[in-house]
N, C-alpha and C. Protein backbone atom coordinates (compact mmCIF):
# COMPACT_ATOMS: atom_id res chain seq x y z
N UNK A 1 -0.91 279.39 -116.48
CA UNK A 1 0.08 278.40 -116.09
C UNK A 1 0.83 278.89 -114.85
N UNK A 2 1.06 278.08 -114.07
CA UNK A 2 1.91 278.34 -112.53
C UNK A 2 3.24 278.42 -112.90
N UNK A 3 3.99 278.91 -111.72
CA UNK A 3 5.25 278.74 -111.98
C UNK A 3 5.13 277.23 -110.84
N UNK A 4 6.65 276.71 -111.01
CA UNK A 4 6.65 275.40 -110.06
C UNK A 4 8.23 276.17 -109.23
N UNK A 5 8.08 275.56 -108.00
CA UNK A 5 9.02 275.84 -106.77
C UNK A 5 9.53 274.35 -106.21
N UNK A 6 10.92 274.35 -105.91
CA UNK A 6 11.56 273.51 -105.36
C UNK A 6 12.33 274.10 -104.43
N UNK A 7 11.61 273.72 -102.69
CA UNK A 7 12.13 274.42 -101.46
C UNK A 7 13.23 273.01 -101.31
N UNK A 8 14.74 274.24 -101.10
CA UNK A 8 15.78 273.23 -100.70
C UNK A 8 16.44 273.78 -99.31
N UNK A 9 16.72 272.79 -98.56
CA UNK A 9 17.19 273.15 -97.28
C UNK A 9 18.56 274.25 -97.16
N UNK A 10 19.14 274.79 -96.57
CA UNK A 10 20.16 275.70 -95.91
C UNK A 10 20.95 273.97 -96.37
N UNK A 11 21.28 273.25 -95.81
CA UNK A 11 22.12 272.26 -95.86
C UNK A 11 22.41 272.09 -97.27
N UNK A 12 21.26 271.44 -97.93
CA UNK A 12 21.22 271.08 -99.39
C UNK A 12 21.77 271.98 -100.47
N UNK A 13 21.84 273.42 -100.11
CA UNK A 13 22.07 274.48 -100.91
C UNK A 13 23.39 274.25 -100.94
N UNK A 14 23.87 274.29 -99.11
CA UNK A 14 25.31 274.84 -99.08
C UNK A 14 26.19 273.14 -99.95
N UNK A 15 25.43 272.03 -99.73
CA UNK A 15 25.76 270.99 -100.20
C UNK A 15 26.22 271.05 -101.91
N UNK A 16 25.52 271.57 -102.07
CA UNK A 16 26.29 272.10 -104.17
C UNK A 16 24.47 271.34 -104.81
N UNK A 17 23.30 270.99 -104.53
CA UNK A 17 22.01 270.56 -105.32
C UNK A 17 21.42 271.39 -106.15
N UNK A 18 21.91 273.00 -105.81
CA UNK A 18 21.58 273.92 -107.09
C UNK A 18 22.43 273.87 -108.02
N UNK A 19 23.75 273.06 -107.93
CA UNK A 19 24.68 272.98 -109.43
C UNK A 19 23.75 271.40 -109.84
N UNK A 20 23.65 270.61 -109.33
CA UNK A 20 22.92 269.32 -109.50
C UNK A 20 21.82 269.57 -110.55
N UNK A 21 20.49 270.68 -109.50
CA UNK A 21 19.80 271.22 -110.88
C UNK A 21 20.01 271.58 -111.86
N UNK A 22 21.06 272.49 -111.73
CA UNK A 22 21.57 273.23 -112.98
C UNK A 22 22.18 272.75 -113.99
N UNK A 23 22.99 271.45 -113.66
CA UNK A 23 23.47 270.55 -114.45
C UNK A 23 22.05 269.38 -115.58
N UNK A 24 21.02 269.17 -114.57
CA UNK A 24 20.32 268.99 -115.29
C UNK A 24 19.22 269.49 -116.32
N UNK A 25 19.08 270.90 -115.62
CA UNK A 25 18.09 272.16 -116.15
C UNK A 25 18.96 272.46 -117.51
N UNK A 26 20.17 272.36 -117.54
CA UNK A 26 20.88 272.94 -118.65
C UNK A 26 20.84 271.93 -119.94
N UNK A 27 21.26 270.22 -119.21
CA UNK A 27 20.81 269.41 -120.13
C UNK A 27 19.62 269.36 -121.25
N UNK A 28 18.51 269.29 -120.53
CA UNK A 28 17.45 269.09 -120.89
C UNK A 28 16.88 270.77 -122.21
N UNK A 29 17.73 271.56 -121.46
CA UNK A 29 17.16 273.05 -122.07
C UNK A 29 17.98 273.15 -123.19
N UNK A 30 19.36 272.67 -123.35
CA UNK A 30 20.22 272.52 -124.58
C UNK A 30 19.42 271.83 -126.03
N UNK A 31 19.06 270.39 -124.73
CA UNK A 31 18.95 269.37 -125.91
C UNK A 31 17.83 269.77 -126.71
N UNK A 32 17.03 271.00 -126.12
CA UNK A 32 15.39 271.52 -126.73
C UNK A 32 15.74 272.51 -127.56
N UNK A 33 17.08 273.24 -127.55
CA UNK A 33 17.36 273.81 -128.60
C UNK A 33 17.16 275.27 -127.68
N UNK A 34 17.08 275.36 -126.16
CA UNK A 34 16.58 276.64 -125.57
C UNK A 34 15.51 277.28 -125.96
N UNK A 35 14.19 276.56 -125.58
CA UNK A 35 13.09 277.10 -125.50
C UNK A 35 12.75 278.75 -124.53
N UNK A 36 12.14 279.55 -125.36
CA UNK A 36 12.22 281.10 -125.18
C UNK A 36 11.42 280.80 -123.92
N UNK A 37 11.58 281.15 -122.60
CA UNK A 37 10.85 281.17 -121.56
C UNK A 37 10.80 279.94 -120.75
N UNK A 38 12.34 278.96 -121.21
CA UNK A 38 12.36 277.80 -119.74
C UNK A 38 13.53 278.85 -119.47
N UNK A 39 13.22 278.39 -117.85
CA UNK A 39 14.48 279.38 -116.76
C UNK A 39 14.60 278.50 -115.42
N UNK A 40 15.20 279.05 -114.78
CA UNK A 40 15.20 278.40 -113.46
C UNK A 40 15.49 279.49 -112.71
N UNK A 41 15.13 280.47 -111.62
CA UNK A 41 15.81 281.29 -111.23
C UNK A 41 15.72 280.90 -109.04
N UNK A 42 16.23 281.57 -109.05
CA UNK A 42 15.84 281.42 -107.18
C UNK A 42 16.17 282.19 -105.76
N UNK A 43 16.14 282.11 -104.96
CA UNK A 43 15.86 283.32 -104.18
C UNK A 43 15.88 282.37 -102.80
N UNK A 44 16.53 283.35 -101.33
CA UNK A 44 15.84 282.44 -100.40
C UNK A 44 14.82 282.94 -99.84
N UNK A 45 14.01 281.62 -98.88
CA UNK A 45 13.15 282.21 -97.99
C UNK A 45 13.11 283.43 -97.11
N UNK A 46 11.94 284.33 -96.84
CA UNK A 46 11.95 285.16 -95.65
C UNK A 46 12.82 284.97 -94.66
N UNK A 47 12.77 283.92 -94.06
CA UNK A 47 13.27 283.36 -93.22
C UNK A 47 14.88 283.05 -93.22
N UNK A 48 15.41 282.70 -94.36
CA UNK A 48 16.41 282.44 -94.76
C UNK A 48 16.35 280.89 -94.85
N UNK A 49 16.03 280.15 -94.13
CA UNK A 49 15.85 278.42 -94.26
C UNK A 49 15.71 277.62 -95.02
N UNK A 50 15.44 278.23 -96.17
CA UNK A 50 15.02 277.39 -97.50
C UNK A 50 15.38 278.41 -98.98
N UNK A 51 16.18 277.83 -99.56
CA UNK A 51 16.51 278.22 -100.81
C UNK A 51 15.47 277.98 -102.21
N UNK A 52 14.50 279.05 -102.72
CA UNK A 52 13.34 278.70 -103.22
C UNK A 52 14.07 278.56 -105.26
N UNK A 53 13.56 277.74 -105.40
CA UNK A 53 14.58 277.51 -106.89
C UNK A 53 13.13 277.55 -107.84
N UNK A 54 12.57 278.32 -108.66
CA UNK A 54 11.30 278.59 -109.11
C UNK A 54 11.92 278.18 -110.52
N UNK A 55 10.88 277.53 -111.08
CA UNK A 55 10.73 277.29 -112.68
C UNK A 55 9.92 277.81 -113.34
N UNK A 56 9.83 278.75 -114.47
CA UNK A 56 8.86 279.50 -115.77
C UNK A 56 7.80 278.12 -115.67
N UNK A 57 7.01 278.20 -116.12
CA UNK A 57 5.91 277.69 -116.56
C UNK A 57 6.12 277.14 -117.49
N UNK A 58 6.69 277.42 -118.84
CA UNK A 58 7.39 276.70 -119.86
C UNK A 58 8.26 275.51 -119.14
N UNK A 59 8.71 275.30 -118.66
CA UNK A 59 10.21 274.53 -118.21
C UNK A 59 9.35 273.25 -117.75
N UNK A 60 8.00 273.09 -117.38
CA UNK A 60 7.28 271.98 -117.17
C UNK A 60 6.85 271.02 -118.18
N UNK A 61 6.95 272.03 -119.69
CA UNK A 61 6.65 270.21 -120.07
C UNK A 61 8.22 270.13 -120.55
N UNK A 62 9.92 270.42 -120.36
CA UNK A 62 10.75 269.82 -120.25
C UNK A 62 11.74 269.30 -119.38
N UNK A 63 10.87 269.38 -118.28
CA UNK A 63 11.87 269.24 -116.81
C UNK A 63 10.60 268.28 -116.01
N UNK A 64 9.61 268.05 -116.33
CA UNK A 64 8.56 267.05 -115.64
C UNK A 64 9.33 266.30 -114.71
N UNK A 65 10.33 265.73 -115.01
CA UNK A 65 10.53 264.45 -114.59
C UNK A 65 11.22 265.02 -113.18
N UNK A 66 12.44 265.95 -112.92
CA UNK A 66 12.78 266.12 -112.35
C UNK A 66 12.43 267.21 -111.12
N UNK A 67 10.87 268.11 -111.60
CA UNK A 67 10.14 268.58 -110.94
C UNK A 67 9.37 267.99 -109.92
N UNK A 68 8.90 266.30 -110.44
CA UNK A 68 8.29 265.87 -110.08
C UNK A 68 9.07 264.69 -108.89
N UNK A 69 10.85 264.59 -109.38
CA UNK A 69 11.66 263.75 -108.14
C UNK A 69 11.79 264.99 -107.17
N UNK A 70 12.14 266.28 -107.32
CA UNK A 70 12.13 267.36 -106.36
C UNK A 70 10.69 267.81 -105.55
N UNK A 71 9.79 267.02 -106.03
CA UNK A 71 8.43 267.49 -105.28
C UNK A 71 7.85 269.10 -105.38
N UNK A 72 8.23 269.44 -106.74
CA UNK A 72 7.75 270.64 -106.96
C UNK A 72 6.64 271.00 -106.63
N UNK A 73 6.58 271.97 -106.16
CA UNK A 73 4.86 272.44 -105.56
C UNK A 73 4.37 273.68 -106.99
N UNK A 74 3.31 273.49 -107.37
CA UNK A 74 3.39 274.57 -108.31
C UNK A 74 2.68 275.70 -107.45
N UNK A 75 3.04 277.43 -107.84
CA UNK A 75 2.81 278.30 -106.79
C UNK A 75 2.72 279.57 -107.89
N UNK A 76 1.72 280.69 -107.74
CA UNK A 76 2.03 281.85 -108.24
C UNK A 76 3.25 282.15 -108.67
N UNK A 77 3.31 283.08 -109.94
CA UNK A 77 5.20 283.61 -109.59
C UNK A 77 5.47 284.42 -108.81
N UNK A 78 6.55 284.33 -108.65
CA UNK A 78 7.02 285.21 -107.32
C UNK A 78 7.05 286.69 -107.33
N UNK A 79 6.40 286.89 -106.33
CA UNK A 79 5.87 288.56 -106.41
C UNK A 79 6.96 289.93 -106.99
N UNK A 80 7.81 289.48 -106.36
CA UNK A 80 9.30 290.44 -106.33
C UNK A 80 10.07 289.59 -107.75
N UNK A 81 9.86 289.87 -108.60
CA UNK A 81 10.81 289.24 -109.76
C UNK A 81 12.26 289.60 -109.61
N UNK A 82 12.76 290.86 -109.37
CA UNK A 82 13.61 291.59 -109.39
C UNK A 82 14.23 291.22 -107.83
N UNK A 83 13.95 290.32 -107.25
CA UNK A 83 14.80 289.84 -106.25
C UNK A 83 15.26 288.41 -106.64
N UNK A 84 14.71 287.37 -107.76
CA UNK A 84 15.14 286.66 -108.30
C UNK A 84 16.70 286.65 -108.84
N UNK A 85 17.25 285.06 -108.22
CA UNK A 85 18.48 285.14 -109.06
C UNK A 85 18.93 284.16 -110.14
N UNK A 86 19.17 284.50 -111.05
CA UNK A 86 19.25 284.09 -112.69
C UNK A 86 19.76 282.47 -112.40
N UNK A 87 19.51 281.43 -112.65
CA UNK A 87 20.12 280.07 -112.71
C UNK A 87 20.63 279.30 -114.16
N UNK A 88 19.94 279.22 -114.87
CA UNK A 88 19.84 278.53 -115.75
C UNK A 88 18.53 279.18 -117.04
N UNK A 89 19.30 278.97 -118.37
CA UNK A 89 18.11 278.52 -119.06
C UNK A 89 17.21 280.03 -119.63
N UNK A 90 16.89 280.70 -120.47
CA UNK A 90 16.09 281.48 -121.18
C UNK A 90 16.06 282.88 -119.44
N UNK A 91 17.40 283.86 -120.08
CA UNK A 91 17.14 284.94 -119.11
C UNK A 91 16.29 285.85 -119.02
N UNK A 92 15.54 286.11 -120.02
CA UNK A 92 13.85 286.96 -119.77
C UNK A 92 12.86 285.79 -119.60
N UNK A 93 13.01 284.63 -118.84
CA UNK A 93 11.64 283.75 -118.87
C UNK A 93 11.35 283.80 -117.55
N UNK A 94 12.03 285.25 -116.72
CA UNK A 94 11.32 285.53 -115.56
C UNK A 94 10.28 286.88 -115.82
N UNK A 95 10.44 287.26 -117.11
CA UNK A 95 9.41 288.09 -117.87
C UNK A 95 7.99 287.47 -117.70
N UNK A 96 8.25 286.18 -118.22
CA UNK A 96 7.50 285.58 -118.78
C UNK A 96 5.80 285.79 -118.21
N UNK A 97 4.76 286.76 -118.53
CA UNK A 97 3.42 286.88 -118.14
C UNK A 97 2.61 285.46 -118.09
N UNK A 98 1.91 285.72 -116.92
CA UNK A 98 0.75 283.82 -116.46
C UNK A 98 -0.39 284.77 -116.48
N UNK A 99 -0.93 284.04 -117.26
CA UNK A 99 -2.46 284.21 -117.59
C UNK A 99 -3.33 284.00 -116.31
C-alpha cells in the first residue's frame, strides 16, 4: 500500500489549510474510534515551495473523500521518516511498514 501526498503551496500553508486538514483528519479518525496506523504527518519540499502533508496508507479507506478533493497523488513513503512532522491521528502510523 502507498502512502498518499497532498502538495500545498507556501501561500496555502501560511493561509491556516493544514488546520483545515487537520480539522477534518481528526473528524473522520475520532469518529473510527482511531484506527492504529491513520496519521497525517508533513514536511516541506527540498525546495521549500510546497508543504508535503503525507497520509499512512491506512488513512485511505477513511479520508477517500478528502484525498481525493486535495488531489492526492499516491507516492512511496517518505524516505527520511524522522524528518516528518506529527499532524494528526495514530503517532507511530509513520512506523507503519508498506509491503
Amino acid at each position: 500500500m502507498n502512502w498518499h501526498c497532498i502538495h500545498l503551496t507556501r501561500q496555502e500553508y501560511e493561509s491556516g489549510e493544514v488546520d483545515i486538514l487537520r480539522g477534518a483528519f481528526r473528524a473522520a479518525y475520532i469518529s473510527r474510534n482511531g484506527p492504529q496506523g491513520m496519521a497525517l504527518f508533513g514536511l516541506w519540499s527540498d525546495d521549500g515551495l510546497q508543504y508535503l502533508v503525507y497520509a499512512t496508507p491506512m488513512t485511505e479507506r477513511y479520508f477517500r473523500p478528502i484525498l481525493d478533493a486535495y488531489s492526492a497523488t499516491q507516492e512511496d513513503p517518505p524516505r527520511n521518516r524522522q524528518m516528518l512532522e506529527y499532524i494528526c491521528g495514530d503517532e507511530k502510523g509513520g512506523d507503519v511498514l508498506v509491503c
